[in-house]
C-alpha atoms as a PDB file:
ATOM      1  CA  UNK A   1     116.619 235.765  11.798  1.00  0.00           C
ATOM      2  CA  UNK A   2     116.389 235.270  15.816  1.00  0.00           C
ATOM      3  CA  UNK A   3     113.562 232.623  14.961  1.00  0.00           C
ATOM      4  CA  UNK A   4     115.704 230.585  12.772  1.00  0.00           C
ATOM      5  CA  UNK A   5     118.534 230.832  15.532  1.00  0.00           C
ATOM      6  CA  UNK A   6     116.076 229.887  17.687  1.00  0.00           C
ATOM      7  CA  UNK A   7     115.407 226.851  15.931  1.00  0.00           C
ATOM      8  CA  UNK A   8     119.100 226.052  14.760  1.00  0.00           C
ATOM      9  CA  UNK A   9     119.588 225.766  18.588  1.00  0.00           C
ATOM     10  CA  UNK A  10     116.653 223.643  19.596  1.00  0.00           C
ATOM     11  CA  UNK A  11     117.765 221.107  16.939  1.00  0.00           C
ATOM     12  CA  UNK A  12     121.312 220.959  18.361  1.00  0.00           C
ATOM     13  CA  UNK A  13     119.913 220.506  21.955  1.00  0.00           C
ATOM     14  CA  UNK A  14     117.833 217.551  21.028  1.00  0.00           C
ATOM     15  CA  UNK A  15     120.925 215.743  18.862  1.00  0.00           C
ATOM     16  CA  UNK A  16     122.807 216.452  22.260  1.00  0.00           C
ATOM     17  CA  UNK A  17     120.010 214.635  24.382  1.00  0.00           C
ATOM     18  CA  UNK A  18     119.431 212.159  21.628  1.00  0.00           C
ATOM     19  CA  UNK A  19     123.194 211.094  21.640  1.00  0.00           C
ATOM     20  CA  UNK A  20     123.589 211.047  25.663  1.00  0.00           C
ATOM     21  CA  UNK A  21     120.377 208.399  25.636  1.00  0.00           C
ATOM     22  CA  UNK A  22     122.341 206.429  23.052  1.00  0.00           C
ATOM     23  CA  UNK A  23     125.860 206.376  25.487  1.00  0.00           C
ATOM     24  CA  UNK A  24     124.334 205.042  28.138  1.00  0.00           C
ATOM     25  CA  UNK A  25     125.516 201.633  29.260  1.00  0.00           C
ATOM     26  CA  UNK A  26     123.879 198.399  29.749  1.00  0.00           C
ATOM     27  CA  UNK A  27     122.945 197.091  32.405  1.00  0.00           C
ATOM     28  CA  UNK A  28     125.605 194.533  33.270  1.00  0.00           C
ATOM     29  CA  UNK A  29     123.863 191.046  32.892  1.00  0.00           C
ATOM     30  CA  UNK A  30     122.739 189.324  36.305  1.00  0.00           C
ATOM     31  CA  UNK A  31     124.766 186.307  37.348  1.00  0.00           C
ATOM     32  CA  UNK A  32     123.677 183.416  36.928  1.00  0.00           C
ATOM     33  CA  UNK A  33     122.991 181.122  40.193  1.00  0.00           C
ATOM     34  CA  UNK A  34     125.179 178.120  40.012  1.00  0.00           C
ATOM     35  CA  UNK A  35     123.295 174.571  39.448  1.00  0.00           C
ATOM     36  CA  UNK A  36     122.225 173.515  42.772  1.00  0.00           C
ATOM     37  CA  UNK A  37     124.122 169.969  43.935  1.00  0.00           C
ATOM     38  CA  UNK A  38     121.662 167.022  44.495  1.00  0.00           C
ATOM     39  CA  UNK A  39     122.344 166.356  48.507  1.00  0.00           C
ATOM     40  CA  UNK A  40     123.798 162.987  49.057  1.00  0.00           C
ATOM     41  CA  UNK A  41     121.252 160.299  49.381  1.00  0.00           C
ATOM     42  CA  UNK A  42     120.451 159.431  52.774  1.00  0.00           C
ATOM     43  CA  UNK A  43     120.686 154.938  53.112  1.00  0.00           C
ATOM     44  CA  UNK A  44     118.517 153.822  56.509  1.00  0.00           C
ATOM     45  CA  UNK A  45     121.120 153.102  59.027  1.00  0.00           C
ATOM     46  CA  UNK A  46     121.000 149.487  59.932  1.00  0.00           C
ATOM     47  CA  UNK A  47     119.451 148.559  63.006  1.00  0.00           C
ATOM     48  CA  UNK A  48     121.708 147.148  65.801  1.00  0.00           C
ATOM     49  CA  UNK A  49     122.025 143.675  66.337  1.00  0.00           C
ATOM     50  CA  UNK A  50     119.558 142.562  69.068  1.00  0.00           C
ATOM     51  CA  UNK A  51     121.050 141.637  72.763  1.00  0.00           C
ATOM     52  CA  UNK A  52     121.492 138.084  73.174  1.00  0.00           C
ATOM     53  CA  UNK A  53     122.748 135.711  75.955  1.00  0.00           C
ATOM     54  CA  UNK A  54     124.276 132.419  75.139  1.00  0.00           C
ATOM     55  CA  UNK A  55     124.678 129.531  77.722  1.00  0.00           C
ATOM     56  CA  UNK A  56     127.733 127.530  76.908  1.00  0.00           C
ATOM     57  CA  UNK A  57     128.535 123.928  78.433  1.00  0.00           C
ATOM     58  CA  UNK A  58     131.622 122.796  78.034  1.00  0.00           C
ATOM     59  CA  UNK A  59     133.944 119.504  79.403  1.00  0.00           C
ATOM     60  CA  UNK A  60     135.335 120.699  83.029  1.00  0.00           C
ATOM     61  CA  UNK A  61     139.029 120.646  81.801  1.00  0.00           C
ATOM     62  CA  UNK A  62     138.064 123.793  79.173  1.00  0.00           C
ATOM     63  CA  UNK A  63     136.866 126.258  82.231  1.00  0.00           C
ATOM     64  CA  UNK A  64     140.658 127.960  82.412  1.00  0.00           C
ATOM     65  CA  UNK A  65     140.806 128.804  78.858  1.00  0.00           C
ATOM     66  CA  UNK A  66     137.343 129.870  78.266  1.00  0.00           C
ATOM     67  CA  UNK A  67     136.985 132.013  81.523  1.00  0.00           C
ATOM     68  CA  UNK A  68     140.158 133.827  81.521  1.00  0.00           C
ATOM     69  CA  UNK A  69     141.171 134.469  77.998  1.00  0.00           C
ATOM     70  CA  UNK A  70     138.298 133.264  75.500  1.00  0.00           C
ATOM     71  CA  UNK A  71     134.940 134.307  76.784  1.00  0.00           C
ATOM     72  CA  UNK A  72     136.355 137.698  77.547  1.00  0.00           C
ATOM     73  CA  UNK A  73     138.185 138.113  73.990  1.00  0.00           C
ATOM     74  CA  UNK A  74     134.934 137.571  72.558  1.00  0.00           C
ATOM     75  CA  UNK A  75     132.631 139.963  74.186  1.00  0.00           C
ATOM     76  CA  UNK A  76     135.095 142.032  73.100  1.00  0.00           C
ATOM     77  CA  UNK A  77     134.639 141.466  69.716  1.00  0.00           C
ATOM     78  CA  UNK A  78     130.583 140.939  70.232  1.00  0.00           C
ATOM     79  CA  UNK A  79     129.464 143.390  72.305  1.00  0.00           C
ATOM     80  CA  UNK A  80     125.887 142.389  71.933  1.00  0.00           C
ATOM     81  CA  UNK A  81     126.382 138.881  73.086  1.00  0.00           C
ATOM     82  CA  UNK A  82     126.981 137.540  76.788  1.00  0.00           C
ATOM     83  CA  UNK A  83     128.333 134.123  77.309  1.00  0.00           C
ATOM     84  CA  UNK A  84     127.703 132.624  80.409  1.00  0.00           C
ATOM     85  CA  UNK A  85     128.938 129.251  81.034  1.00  0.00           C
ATOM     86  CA  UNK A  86     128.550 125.806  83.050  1.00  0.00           C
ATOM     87  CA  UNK A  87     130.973 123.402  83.135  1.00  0.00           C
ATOM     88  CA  UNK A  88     131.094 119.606  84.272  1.00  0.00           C
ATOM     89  CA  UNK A  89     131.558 115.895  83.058  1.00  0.00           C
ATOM     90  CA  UNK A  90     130.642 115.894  79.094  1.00  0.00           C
ATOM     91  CA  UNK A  91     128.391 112.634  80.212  1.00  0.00           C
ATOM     92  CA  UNK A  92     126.105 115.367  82.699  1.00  0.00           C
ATOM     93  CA  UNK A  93     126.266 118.035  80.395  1.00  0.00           C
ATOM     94  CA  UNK A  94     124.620 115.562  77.724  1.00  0.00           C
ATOM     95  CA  UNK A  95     122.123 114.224  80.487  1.00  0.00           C
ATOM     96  CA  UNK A  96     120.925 117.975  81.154  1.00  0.00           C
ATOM     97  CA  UNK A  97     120.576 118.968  77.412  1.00  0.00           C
ATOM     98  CA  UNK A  98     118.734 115.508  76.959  1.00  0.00           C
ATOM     99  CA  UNK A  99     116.160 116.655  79.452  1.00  0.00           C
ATOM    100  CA  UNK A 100     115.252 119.956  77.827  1.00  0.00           C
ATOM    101  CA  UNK A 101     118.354 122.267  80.189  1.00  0.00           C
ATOM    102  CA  UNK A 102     118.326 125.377  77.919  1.00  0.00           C
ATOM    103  CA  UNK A 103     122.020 125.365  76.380  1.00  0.00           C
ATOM    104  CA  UNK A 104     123.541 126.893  74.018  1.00  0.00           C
ATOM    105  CA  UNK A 105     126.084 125.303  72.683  1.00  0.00           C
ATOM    106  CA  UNK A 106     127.938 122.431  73.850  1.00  0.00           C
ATOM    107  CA  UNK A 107     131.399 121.645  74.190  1.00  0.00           C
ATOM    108  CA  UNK A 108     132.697 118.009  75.173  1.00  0.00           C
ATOM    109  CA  UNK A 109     136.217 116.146  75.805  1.00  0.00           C
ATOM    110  CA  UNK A 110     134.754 113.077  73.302  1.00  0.00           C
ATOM    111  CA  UNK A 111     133.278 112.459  70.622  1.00  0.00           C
ATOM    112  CA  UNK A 112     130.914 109.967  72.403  1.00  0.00           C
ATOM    113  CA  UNK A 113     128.389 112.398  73.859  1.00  0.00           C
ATOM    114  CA  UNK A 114     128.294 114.724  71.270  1.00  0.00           C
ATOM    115  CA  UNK A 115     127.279 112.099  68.427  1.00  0.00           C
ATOM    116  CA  UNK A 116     125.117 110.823  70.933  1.00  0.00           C
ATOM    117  CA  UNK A 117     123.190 114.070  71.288  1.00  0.00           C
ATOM    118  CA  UNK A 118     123.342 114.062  67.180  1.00  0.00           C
ATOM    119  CA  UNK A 119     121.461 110.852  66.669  1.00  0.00           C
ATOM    120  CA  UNK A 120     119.075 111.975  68.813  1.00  0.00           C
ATOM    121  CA  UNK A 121     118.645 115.181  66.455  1.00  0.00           C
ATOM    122  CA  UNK A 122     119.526 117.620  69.601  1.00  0.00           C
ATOM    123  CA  UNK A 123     122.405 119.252  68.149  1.00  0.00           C
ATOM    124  CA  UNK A 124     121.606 121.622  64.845  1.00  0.00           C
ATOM    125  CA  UNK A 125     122.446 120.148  61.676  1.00  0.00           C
ATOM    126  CA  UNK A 126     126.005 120.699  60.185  1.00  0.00           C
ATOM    127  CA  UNK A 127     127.155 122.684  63.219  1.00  0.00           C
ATOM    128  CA  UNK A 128     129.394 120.333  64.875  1.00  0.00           C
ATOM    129  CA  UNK A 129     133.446 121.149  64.399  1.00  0.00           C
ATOM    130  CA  UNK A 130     135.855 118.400  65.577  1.00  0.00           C
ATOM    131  CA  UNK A 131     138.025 121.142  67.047  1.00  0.00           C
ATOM    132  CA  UNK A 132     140.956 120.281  69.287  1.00  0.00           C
ATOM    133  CA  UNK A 133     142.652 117.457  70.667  1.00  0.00           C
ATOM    134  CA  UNK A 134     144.125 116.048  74.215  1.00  0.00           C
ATOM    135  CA  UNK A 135     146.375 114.056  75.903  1.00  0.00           C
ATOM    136  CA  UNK A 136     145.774 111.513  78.220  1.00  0.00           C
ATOM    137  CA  UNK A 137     148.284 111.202  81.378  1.00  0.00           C
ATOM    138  CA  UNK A 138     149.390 109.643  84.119  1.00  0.00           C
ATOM    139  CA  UNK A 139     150.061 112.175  87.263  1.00  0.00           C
ATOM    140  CA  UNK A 140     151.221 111.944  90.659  1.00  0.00           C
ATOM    141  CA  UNK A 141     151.653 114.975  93.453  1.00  0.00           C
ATOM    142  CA  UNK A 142     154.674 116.701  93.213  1.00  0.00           C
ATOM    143  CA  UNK A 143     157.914 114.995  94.504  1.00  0.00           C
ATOM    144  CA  UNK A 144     155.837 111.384  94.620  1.00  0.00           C
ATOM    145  CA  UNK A 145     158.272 108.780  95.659  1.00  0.00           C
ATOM    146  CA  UNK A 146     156.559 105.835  94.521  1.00  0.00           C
ATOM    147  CA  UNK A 147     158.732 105.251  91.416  1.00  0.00           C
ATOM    148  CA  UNK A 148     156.260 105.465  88.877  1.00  0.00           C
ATOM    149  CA  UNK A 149     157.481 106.390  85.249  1.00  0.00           C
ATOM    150  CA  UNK A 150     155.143 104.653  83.106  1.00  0.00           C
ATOM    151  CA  UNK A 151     151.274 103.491  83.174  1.00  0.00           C
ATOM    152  CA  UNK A 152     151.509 100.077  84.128  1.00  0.00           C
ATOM    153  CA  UNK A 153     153.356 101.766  87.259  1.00  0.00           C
ATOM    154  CA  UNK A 154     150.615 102.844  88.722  1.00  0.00           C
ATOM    155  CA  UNK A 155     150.115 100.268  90.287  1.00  0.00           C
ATOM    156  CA  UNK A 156     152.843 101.252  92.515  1.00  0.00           C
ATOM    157  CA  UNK A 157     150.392 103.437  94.120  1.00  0.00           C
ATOM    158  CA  UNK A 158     147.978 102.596  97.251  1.00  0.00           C
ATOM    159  CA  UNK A 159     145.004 105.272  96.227  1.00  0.00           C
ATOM    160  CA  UNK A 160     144.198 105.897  92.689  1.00  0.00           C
ATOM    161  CA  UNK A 161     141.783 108.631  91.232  1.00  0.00           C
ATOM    162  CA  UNK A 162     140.305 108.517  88.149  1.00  0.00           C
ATOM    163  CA  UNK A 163     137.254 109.912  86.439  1.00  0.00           C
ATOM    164  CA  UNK A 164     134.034 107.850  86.526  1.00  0.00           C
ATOM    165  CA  UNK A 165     133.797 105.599  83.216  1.00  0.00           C
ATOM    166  CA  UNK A 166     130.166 106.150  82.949  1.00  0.00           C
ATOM    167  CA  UNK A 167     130.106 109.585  82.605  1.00  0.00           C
ATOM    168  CA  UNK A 168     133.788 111.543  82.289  1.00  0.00           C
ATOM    169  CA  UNK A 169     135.571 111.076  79.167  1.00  0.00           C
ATOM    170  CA  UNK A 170     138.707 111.081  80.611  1.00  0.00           C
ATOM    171  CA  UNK A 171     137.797 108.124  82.947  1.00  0.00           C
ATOM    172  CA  UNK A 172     136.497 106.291  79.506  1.00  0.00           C
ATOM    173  CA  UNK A 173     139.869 107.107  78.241  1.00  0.00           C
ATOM    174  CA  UNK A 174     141.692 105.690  81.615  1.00  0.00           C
ATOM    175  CA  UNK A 175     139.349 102.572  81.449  1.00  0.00           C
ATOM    176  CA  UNK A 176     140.593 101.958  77.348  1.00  0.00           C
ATOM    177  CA  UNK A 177     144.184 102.353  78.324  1.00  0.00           C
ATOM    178  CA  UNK A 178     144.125 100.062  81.182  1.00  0.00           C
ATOM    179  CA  UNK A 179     142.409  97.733  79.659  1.00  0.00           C
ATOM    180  CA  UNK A 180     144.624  97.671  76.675  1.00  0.00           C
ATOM    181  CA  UNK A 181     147.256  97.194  79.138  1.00  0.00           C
ATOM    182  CA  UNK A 182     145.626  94.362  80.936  1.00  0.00           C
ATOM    183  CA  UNK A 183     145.558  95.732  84.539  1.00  0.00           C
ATOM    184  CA  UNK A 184     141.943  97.567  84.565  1.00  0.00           C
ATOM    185  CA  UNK A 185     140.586  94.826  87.397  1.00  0.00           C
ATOM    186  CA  UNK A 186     143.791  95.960  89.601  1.00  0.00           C
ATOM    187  CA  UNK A 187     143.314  99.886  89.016  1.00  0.00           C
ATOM    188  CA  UNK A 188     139.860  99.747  89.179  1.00  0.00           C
ATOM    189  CA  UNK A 189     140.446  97.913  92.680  1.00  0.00           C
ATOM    190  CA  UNK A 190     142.197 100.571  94.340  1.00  0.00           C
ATOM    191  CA  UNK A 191     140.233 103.542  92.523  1.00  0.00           C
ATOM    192  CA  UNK A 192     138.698 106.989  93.402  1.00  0.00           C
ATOM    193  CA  UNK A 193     135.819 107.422  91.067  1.00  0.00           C
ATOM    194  CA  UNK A 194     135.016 111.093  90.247  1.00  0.00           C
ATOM    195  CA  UNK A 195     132.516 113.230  89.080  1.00  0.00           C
ATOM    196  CA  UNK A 196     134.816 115.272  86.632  1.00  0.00           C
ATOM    197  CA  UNK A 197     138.333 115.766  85.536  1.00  0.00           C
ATOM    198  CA  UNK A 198     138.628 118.748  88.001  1.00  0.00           C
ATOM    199  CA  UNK A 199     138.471 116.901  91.128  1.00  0.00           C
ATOM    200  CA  UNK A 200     140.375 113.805  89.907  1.00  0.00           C
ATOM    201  CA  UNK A 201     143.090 116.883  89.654  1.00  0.00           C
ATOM    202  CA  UNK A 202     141.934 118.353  93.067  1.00  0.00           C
ATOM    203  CA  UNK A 203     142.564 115.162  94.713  1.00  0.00           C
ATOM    204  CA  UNK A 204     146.082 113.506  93.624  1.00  0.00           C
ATOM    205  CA  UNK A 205     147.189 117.744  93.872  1.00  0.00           C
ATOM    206  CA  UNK A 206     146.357 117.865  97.745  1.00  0.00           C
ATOM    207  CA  UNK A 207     147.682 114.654  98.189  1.00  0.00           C
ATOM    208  CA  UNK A 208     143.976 112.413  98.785  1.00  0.00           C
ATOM    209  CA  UNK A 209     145.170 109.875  96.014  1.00  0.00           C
ATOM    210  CA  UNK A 210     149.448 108.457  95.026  1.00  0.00           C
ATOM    211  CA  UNK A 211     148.368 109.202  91.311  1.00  0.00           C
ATOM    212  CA  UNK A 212     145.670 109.323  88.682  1.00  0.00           C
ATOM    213  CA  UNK A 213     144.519 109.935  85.232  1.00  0.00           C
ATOM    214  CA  UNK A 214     143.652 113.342  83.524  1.00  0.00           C
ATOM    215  CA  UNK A 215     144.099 115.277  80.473  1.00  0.00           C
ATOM    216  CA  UNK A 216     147.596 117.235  79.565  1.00  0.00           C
ATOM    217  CA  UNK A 217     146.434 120.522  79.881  1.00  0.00           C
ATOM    218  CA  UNK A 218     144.637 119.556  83.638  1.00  0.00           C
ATOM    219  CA  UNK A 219     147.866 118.673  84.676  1.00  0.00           C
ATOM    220  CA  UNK A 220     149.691 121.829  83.266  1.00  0.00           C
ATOM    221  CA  UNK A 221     147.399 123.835  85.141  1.00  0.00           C
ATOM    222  CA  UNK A 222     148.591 122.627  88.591  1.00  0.00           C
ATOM    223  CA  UNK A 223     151.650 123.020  89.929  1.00  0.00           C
ATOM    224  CA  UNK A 224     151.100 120.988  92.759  1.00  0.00           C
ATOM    225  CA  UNK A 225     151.178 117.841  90.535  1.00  0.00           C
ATOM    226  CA  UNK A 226     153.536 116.694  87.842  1.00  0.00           C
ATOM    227  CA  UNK A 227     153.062 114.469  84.489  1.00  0.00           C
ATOM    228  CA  UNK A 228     154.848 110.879  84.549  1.00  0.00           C
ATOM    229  CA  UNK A 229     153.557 109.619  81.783  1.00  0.00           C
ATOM    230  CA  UNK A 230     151.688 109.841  78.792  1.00  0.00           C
ATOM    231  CA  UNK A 231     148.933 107.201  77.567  1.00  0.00           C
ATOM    232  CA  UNK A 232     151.018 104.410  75.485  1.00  0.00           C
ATOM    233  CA  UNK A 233     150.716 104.749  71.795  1.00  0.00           C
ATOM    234  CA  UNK A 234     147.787 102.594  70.716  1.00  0.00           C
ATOM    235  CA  UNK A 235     146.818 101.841  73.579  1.00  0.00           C
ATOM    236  CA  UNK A 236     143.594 105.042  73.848  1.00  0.00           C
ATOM    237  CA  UNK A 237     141.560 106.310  70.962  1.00  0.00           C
ATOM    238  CA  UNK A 238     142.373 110.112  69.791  1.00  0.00           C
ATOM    239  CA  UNK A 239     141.457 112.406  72.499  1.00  0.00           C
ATOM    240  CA  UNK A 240     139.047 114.956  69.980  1.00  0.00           C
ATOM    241  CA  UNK A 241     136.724 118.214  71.670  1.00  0.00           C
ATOM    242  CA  UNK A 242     133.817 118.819  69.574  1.00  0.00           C
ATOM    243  CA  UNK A 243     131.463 121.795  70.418  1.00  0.00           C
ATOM    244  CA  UNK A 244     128.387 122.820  68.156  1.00  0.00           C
ATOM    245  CA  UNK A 245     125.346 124.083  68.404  1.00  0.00           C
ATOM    246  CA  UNK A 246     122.036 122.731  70.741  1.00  0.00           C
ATOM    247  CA  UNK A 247     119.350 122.458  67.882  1.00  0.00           C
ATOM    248  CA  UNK A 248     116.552 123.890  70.461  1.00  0.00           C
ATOM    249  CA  UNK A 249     118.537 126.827  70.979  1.00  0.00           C
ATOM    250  CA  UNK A 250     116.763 130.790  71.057  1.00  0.00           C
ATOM    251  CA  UNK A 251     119.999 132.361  69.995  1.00  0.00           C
ATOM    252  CA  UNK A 252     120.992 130.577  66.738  1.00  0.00           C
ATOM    253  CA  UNK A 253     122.814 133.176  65.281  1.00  0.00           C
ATOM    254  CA  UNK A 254     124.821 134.152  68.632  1.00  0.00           C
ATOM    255  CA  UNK A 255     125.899 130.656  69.242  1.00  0.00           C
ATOM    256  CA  UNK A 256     127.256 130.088  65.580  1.00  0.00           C
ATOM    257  CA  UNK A 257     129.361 133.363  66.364  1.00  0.00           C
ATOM    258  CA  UNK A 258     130.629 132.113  69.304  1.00  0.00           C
ATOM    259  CA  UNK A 259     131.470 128.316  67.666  1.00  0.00           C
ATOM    260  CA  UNK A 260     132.831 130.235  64.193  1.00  0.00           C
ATOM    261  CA  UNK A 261     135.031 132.613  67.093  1.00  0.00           C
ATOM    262  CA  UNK A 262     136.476 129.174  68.358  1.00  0.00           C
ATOM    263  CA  UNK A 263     137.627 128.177  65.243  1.00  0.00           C
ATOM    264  CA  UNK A 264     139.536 131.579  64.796  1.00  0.00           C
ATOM    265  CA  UNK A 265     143.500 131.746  64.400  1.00  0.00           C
ATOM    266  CA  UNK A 266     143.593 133.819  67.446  1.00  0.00           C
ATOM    267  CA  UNK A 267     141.537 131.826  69.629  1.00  0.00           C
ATOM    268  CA  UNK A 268     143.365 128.827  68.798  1.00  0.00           C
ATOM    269  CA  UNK A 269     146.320 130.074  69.881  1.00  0.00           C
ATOM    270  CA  UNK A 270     144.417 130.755  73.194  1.00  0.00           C
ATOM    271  CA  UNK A 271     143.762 126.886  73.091  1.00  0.00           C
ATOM    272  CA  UNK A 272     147.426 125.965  72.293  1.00  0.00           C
ATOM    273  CA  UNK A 273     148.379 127.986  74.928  1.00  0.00           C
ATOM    274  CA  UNK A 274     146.399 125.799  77.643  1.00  0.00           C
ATOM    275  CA  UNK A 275     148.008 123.027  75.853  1.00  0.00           C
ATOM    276  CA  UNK A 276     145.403 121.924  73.554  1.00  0.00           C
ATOM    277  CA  UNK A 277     146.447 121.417  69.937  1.00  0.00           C
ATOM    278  CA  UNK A 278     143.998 122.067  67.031  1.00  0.00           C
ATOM    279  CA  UNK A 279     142.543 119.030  65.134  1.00  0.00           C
END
C-alpha cells in the first residue's frame, strides 16, 4: 500500500513540474532595428572663381561716375574682380591699345575710335554695346559777362578752349558744330587746344579761357562754370559711348561681367545720375 502511495505521489509531482515548464512565457520577441537612412549625397562644392584684375579705359568725362559710384558698386557685387582704371582722350586710349597697352575693356565718348579699333579686329567679336549718350555744350565761367547765349556767340569771347580735333571726341564734336555753323576758321583762331575734356573744363572753370566746348555732364560736374548753350539741333552727330571688350584681353570672362554690369538697371541709373542718358 505505502509503495503505491509512493508512486501515486511521484506521478502527481511530475504533472506539477510538467505543467510549470508548459506556463512559462516566451521570450518577448527582439525589436527590430529600424531601416538605416541612406546619408544625403555629398555634390563637390564648386571651386571659387579665380582672382582677376581688369584694366578699364574709359573717355576722361566718365572718371566721376565710374570712380565714385560704379567701380565700387561692382566689386561689391564681384568680389573676385578688381577694376583698375585709366582715363584720357578716347583718340590716346585707342593709340595705346593699338600698340599692344594691356586693356581691358574700353570705353569711348564716339563711336569713331571704337569702330576703328573693330576693323582692325582689336576689340572681341560681338562685345561692343552702344550704351549711353551726351550732350554737347557751350560753357563759360560762372557769372561771364560776355553776353553769350547761343553758339555762334562765342565768338564774343577773346580765349576759347576746346578739345583737340585729332584726338578728343568732344573737340571732333566742337569742330562739326562750328563748321555747320560756318564760323570754325574764327573759333579755331582764337582756340585753346586740349588734350582731354577734363582740362578744356579745368581751364574756362579757373578762368584761363571766356568759354569753351564740353560734354553736359563735364559741365554739371563743376560749379565753377555754367551751361549757355546746347549744340544746335542738326548741327553735331549723336553724341553715343560705346565700351566693349579688348580682343587680346587675359580676363575675358571678368571684363564681360564688368561690360554686362554697365548695362544693368541700377548702374544706369548711376549714369543718369551724372547726366548721361541710356541709348
Amino acid at each position: 500500500m505505502k509503495k503505491i502511495i509512493a508512486l501515486i505521489t511521484i506521478l502527481c509531482m511530475v504533472f506539477a513540474l510538467a505543467g510549470c515548464s508548459n506556463n512559462t512565457p516566451a521570450p518577448a520577441p527582439t525589436p527590430e532595428k529600424p531601416a538605416e537612412t541612406p546619408a544625403p549625397e555629398q555634390k563637390p562644392e564648386e571651386p571659387a572663381a579665380e582672382p582677376a584684375t581688369i584694366l578699364l579705359a574709359a573717355a576722361a568725362s566718365l572718371k566721376n561716375c565710374m570712380d565714385n559710384e560704379l567701380i565700387p558698386m561692382f566689386k561689391e557685387k564681384n568680389q573676385n574682380i578688381t577694376v583698375n582704371a585709366t582715363y584720357d582722350s578716347s583718340g590716346k586710349l585707342q593709340t595705346q591699345i593699338e600698340e599692344g597697352a594691356e586693356v581691358d575693356v574700353f570705353m569711348s565718348a564716339a563711336m569713331k575710335q571704337m569702330n576703328a579699333l573693330d576693323e582692325k579686329g582689336l576689340m572681341a567679336e560681338n562685345s561692343i554695346v552702344k550704351l549711353l549718350e551726351n550732350k554737347i555744350v557751350l560753357i563759360a565761367p560762372k557769372g561771364s559777362d560776355k553776353g553769350m547765349s547761343t553758339f555762334e556767340d562765342i565768338l564774343k569771347a577773346d580765349t576759347i578752349a576746346v578739345g583737340d580735333p585729332a584726338s578728343v571726341p568732344a573737340g571732333q564734336y566742337a569742330k562739326e558744330a562750328f563748321e555747320n555753323l560756318k564760323i570754325w576758321d574764327q573759333v579755331s583762331a582764337k582756340a585753346s587746344l586740349g588734350t582731354n575734356v577734363t582740362e578744356v573744363l579745368n581751364w574756362v572753370a579757373e578762368g584761363s579761357a571766356d568759354a569753351g566746348v564740353v560734354y553736359a555732364t563735364d559741365a554739371a560736374s563743376n560749379e565753377n562754370v555754367e551751361i549757355l548753350a546746347e549744340a544746335p539741333e542738326g548741327s553735331v552727330a549723336k553724341v553715343i559711348y560705346p565700351v566693349g571688350v579688348v580682343k587680346a584681353s587675359s580676363n575675358q570672362e571678368a571684363a564681360k561681367a564688368f561690360v554686362e554690369f554697365l548695362q544693368s538697371e541700377e548702374a544706369l541709373k548711376v549714369f543718369e545720375k551724372y547726366g548721361f542718358t541710356a541709348n
